[in-house]
N, C-alpha and C. Protein backbone atom coordinates (compact mmCIF):
# COMPACT_ATOMS: atom_id res chain seq x y z
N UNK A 1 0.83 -1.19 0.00
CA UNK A 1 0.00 0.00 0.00
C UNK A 1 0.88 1.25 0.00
N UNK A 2 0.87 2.12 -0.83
CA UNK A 2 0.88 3.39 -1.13
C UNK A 2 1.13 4.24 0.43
N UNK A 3 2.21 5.34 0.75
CA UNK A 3 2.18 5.96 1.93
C UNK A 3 1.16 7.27 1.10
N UNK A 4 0.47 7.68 1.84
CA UNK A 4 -0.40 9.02 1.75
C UNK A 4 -0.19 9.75 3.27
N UNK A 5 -0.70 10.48 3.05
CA UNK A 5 -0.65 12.23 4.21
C UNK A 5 -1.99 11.61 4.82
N UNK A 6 -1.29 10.95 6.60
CA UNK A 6 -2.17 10.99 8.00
C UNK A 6 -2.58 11.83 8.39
N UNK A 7 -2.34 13.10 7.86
CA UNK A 7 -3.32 13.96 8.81
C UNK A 7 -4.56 14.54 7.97
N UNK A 8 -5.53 14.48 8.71
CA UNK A 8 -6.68 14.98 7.98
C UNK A 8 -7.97 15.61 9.49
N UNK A 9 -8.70 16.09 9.15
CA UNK A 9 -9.50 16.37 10.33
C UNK A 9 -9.87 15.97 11.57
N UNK A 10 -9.58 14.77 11.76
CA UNK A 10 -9.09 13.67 13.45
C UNK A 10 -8.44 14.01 13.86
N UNK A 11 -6.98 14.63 13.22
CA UNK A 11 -5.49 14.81 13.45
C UNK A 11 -5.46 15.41 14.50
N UNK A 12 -4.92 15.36 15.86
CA UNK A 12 -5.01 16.63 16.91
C UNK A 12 -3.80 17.18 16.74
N UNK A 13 -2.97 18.37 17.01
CA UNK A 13 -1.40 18.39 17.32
C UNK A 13 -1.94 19.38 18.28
N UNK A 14 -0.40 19.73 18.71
CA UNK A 14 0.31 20.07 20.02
C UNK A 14 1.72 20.90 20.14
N UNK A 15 2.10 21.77 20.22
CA UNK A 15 3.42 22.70 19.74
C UNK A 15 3.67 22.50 21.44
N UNK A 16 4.95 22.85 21.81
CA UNK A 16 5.28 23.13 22.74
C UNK A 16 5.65 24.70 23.21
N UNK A 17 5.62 25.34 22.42
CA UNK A 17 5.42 27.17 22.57
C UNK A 17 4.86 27.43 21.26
N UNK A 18 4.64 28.47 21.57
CA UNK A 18 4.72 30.01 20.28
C UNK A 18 5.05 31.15 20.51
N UNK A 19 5.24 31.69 19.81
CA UNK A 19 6.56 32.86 19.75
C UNK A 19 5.36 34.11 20.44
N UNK A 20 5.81 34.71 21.38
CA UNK A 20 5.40 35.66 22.02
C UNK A 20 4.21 35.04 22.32
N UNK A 21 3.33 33.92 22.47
CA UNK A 21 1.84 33.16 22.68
C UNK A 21 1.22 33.98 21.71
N UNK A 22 1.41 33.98 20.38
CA UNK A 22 0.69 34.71 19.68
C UNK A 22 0.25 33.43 18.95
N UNK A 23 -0.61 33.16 18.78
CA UNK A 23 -1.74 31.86 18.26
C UNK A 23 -2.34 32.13 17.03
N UNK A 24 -2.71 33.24 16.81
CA UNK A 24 -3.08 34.05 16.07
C UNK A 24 -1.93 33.94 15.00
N UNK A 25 -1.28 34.30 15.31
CA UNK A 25 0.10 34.37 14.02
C UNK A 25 1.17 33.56 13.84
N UNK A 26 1.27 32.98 14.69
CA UNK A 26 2.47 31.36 14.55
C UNK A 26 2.00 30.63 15.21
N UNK A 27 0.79 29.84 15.53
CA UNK A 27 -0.28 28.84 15.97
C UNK A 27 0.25 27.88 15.45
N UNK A 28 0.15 26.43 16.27
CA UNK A 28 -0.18 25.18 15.67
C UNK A 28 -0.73 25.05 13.92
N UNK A 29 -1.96 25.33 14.02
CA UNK A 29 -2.85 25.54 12.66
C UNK A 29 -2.02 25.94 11.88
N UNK A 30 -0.82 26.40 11.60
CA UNK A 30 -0.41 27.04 10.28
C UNK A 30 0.84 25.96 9.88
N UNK A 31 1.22 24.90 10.53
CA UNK A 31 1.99 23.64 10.24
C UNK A 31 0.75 22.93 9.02
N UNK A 32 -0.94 23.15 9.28
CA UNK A 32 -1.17 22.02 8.27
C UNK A 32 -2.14 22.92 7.23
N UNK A 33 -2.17 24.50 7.61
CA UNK A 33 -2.96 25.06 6.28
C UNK A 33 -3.15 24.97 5.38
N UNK A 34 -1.38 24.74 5.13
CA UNK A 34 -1.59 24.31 3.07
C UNK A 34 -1.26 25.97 2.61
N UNK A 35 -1.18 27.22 3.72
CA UNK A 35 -0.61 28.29 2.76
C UNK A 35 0.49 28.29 2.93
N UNK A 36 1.52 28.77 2.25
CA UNK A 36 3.08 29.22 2.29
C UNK A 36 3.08 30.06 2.71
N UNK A 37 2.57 30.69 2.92
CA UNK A 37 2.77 32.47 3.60
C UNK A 37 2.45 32.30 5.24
N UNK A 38 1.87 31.19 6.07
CA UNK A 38 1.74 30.88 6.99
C UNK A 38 2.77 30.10 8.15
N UNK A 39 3.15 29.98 9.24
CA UNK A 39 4.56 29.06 10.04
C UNK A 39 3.87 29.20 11.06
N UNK A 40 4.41 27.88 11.79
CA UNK A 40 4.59 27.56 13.43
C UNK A 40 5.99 28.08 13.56
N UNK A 41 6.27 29.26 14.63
CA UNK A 41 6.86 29.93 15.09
C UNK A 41 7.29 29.62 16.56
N UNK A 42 8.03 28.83 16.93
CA UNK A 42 8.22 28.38 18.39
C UNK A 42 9.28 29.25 19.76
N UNK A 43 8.62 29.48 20.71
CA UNK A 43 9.52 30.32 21.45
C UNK A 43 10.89 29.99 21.49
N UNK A 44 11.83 31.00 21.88
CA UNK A 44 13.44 30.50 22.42
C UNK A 44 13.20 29.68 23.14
N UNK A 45 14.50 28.33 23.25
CA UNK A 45 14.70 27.81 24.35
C UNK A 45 14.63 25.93 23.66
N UNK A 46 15.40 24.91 24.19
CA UNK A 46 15.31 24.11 23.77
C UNK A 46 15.10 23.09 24.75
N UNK A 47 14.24 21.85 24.48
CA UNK A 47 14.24 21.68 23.57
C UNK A 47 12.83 21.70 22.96
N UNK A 48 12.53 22.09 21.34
CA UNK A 48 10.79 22.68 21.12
C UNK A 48 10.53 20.98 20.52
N UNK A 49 9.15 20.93 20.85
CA UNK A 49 8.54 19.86 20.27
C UNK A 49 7.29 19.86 19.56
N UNK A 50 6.93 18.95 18.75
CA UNK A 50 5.56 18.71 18.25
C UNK A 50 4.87 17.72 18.28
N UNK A 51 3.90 17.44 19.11
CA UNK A 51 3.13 16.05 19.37
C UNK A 51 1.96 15.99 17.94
N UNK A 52 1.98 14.92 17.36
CA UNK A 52 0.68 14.38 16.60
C UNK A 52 -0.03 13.51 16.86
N UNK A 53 -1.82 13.68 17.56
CA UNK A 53 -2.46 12.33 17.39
C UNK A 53 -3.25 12.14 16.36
N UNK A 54 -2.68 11.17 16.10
CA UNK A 54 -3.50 10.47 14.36
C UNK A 54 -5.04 10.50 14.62
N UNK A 55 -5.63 10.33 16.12
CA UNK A 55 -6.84 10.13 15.97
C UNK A 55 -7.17 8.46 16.18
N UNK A 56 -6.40 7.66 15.33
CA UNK A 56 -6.36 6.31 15.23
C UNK A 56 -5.32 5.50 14.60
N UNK A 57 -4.98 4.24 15.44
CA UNK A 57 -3.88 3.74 14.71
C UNK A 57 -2.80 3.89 13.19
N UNK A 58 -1.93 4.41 13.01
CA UNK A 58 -1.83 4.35 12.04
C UNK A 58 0.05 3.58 11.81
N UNK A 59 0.49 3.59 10.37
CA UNK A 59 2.18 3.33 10.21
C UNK A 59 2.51 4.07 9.59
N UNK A 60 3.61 5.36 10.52
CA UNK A 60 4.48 6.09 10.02
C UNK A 60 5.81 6.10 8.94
N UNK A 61 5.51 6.23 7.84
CA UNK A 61 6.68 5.93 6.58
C UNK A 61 7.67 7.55 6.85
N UNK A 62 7.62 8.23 6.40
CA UNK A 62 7.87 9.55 6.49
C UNK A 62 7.49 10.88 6.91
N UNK A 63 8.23 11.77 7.44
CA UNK A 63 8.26 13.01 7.44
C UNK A 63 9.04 14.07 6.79
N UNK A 64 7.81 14.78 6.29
CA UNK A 64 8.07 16.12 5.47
C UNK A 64 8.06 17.60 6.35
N UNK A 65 9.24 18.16 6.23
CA UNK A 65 8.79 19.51 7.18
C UNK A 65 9.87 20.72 5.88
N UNK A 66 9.25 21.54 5.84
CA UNK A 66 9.56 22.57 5.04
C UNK A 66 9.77 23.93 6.41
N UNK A 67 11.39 24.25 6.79
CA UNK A 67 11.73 25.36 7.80
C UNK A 67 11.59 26.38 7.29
N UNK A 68 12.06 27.01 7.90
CA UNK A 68 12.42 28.61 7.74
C UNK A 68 14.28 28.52 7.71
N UNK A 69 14.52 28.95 6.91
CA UNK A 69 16.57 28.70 7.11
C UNK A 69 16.91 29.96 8.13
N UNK A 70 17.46 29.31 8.92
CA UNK A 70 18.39 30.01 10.48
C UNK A 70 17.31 29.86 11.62
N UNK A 71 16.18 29.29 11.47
CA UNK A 71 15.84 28.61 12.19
C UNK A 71 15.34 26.99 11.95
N UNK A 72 16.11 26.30 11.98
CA UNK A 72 15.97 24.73 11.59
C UNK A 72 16.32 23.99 12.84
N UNK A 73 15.89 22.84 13.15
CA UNK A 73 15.89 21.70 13.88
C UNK A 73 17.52 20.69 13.16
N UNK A 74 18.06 21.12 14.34
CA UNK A 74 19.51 20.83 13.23
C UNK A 74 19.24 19.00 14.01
N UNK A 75 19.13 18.58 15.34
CA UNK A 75 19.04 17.14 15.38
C UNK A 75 17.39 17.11 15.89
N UNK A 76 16.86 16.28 15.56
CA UNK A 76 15.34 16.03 15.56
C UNK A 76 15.08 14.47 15.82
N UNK A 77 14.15 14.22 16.73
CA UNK A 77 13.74 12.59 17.02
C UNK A 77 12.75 12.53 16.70
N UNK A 78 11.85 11.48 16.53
CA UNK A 78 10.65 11.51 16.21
C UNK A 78 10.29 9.57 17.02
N UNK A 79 9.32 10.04 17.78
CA UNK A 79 9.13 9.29 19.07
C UNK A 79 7.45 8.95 18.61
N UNK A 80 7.40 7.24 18.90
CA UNK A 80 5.80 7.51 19.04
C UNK A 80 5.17 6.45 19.99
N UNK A 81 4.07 6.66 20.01
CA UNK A 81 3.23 5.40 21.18
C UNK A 81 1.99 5.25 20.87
N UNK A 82 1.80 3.92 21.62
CA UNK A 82 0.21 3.25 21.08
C UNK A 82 -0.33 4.06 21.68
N UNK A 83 -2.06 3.28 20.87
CA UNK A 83 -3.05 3.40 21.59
C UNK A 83 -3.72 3.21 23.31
N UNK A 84 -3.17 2.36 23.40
CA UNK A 84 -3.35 1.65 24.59
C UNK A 84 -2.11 2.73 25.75
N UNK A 85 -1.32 3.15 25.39
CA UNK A 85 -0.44 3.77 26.67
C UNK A 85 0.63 4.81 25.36
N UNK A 86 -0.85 5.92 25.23
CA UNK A 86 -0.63 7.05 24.35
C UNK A 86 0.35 8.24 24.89
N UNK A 87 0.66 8.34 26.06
CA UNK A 87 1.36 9.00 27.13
C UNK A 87 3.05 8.63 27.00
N UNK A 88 3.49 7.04 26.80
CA UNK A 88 4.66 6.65 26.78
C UNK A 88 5.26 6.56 25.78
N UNK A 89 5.81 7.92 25.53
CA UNK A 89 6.85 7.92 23.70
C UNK A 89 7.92 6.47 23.90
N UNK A 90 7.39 5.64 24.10
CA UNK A 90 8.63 4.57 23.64
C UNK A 90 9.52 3.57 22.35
N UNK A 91 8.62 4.19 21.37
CA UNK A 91 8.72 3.21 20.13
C UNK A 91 10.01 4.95 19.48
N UNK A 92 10.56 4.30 19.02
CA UNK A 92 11.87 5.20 18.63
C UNK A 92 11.92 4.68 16.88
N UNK A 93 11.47 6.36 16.20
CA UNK A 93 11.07 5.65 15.11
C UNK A 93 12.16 6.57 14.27
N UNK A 94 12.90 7.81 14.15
CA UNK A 94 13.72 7.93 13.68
C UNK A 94 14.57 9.37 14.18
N UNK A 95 15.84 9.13 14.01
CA UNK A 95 16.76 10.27 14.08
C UNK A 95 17.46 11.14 13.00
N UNK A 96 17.31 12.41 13.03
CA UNK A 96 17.46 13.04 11.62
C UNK A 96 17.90 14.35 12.00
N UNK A 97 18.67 14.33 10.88
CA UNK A 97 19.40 15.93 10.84
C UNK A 97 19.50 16.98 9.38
N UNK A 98 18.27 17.82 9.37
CA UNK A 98 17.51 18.78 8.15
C UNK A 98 18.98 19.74 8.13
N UNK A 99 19.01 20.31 6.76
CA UNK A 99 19.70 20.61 6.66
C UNK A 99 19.37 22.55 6.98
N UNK A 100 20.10 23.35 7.25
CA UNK A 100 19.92 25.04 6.90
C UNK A 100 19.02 25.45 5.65
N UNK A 101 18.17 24.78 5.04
CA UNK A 101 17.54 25.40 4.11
C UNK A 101 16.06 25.63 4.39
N UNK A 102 15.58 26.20 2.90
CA UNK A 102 14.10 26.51 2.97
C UNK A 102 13.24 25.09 2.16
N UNK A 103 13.62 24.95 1.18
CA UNK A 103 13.06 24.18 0.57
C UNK A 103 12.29 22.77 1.55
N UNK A 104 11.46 21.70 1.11
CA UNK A 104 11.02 20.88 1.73
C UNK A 104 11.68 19.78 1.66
N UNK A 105 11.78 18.95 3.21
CA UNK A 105 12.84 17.74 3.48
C UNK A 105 11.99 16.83 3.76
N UNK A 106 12.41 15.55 3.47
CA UNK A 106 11.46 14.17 3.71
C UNK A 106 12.69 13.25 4.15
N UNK A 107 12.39 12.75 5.16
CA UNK A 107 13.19 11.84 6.00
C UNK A 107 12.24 10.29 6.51
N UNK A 108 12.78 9.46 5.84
CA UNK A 108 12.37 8.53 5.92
C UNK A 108 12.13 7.71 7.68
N UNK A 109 11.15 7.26 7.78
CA UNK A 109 10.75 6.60 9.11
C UNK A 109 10.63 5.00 9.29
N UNK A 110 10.90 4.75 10.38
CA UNK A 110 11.35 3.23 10.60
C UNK A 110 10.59 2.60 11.76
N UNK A 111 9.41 1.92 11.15
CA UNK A 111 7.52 1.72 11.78
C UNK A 111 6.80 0.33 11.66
N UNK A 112 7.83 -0.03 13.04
CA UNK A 112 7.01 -1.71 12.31
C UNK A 112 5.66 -1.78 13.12
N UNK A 113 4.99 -1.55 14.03
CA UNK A 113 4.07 -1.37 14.68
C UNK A 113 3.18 -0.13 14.80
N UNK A 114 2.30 -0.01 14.20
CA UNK A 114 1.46 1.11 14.40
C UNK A 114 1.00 2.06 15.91
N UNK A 115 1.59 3.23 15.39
CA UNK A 115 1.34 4.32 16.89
C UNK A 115 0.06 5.07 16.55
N UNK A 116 -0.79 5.79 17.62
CA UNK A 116 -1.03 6.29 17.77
C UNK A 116 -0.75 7.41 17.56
N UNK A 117 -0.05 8.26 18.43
CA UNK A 117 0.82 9.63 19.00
C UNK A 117 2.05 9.48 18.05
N UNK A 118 2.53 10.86 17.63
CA UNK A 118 4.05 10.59 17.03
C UNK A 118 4.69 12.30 17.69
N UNK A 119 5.75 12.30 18.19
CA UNK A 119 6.51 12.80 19.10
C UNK A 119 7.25 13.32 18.28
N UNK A 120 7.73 14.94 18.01
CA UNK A 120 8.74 15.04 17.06
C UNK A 120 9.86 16.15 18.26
N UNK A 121 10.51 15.81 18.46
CA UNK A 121 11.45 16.73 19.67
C UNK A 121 12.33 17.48 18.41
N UNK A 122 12.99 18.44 18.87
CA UNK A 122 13.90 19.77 18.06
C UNK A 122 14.95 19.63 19.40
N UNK A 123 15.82 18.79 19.58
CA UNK A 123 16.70 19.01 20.34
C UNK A 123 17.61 19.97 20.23
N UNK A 124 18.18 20.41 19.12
CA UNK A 124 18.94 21.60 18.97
C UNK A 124 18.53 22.43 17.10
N UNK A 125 18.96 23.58 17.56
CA UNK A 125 18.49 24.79 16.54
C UNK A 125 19.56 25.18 15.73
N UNK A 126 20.07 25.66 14.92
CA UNK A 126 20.65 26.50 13.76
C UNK A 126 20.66 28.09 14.24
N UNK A 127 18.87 28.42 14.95
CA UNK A 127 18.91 29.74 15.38
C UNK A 127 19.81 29.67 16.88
N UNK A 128 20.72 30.54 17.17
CA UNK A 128 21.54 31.34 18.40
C UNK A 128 20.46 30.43 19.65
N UNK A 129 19.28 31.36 19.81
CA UNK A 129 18.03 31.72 20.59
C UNK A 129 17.37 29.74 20.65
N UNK A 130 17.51 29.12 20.01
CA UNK A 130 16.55 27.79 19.73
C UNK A 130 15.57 27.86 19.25
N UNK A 131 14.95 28.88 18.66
CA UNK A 131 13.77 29.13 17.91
C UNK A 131 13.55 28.07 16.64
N UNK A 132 12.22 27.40 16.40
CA UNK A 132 11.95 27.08 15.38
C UNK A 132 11.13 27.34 15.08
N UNK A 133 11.05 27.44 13.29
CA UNK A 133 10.05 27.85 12.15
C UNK A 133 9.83 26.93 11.39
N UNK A 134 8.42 26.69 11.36
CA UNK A 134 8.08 25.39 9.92
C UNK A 134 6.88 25.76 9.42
N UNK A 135 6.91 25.69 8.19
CA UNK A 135 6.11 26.17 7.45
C UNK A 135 5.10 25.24 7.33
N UNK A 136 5.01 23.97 7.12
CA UNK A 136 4.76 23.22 6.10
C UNK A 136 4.96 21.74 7.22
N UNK A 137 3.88 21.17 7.70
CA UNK A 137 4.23 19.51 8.13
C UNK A 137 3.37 18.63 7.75
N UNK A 138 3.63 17.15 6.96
CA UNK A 138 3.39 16.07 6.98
C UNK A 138 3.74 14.97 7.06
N UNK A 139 2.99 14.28 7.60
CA UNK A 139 3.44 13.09 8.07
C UNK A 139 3.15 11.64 6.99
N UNK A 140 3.51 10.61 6.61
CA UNK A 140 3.11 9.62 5.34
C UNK A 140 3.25 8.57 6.39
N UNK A 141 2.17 7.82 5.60
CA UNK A 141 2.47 5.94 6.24
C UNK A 141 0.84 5.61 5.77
N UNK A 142 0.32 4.69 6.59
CA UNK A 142 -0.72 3.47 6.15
C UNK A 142 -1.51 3.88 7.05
N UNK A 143 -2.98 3.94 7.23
CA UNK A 143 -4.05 3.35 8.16
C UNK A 143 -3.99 1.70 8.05
């Protein structure tokens, strides 16, 4: 089966800041708009994260995240957990390092068991401050 884009209207997410708590202008919501002119804008300070619940089981193939360059997620994990004990990031599904650009990156994921929750940590930044910017997130794999 074909990987397609898990997120769709079930999808919940979760930022761990925004830049000045302005919601309004670098909100969660602007990771899955679909405009370019829109970003999740995350406060200083590390380390920033992004929680996804699928809503329902699913298998994570890839992630796509399109930054902002000088603020990028220079090492990034991506953590996930069942249904059943949605709380415990224990399934360790990949480690990745995006490069300083703008353009969009796809980093392949490693999913033998279907999660729930998928955990994306920004352990360290490109920006001075730890700030991150993403324009643009999806996630691929199977229901």
């Amino acid at each position: 089966m074909d990987a397609t884009s898990l997120i769709n209207s079930n999808t919940r997410i979760k930022v761990s800041s925004v830049l000045n708590r302005d919601t309004t202008s670098f909100g969660k919501q602007h990771l899955i708009d679909g405009t370019e002119e829109t970003c999740w804008n995350s406060e200083q300070g590390l380390p920033q994260h992004i929680l996804v619940d699928f809503g329902s089981p699913a298998t994570v193939q890839g992630i796509n995240l399109t930054f902002q360059g000088g603020f990028v997620g220079k090492t990034c994990v991506a953590l996930g957990s069942t249904a059943d004990q949605p709380n415990d990031y224990n399934i360790s599904l990949a480690r990745f390092y995006p490069q300083d650009i703008n353009p969009m990156q796809s980093f392949a994921v490693s999913c033998d068991q279907p999660i729930q929750r998928l955990k994306l940590i920004f352990e360290e930044s490109t920006d001075f401050y730890g700030r991150i910017t993403i324009y643009k997130l999806d996630i691929l794999g199977t229901r």
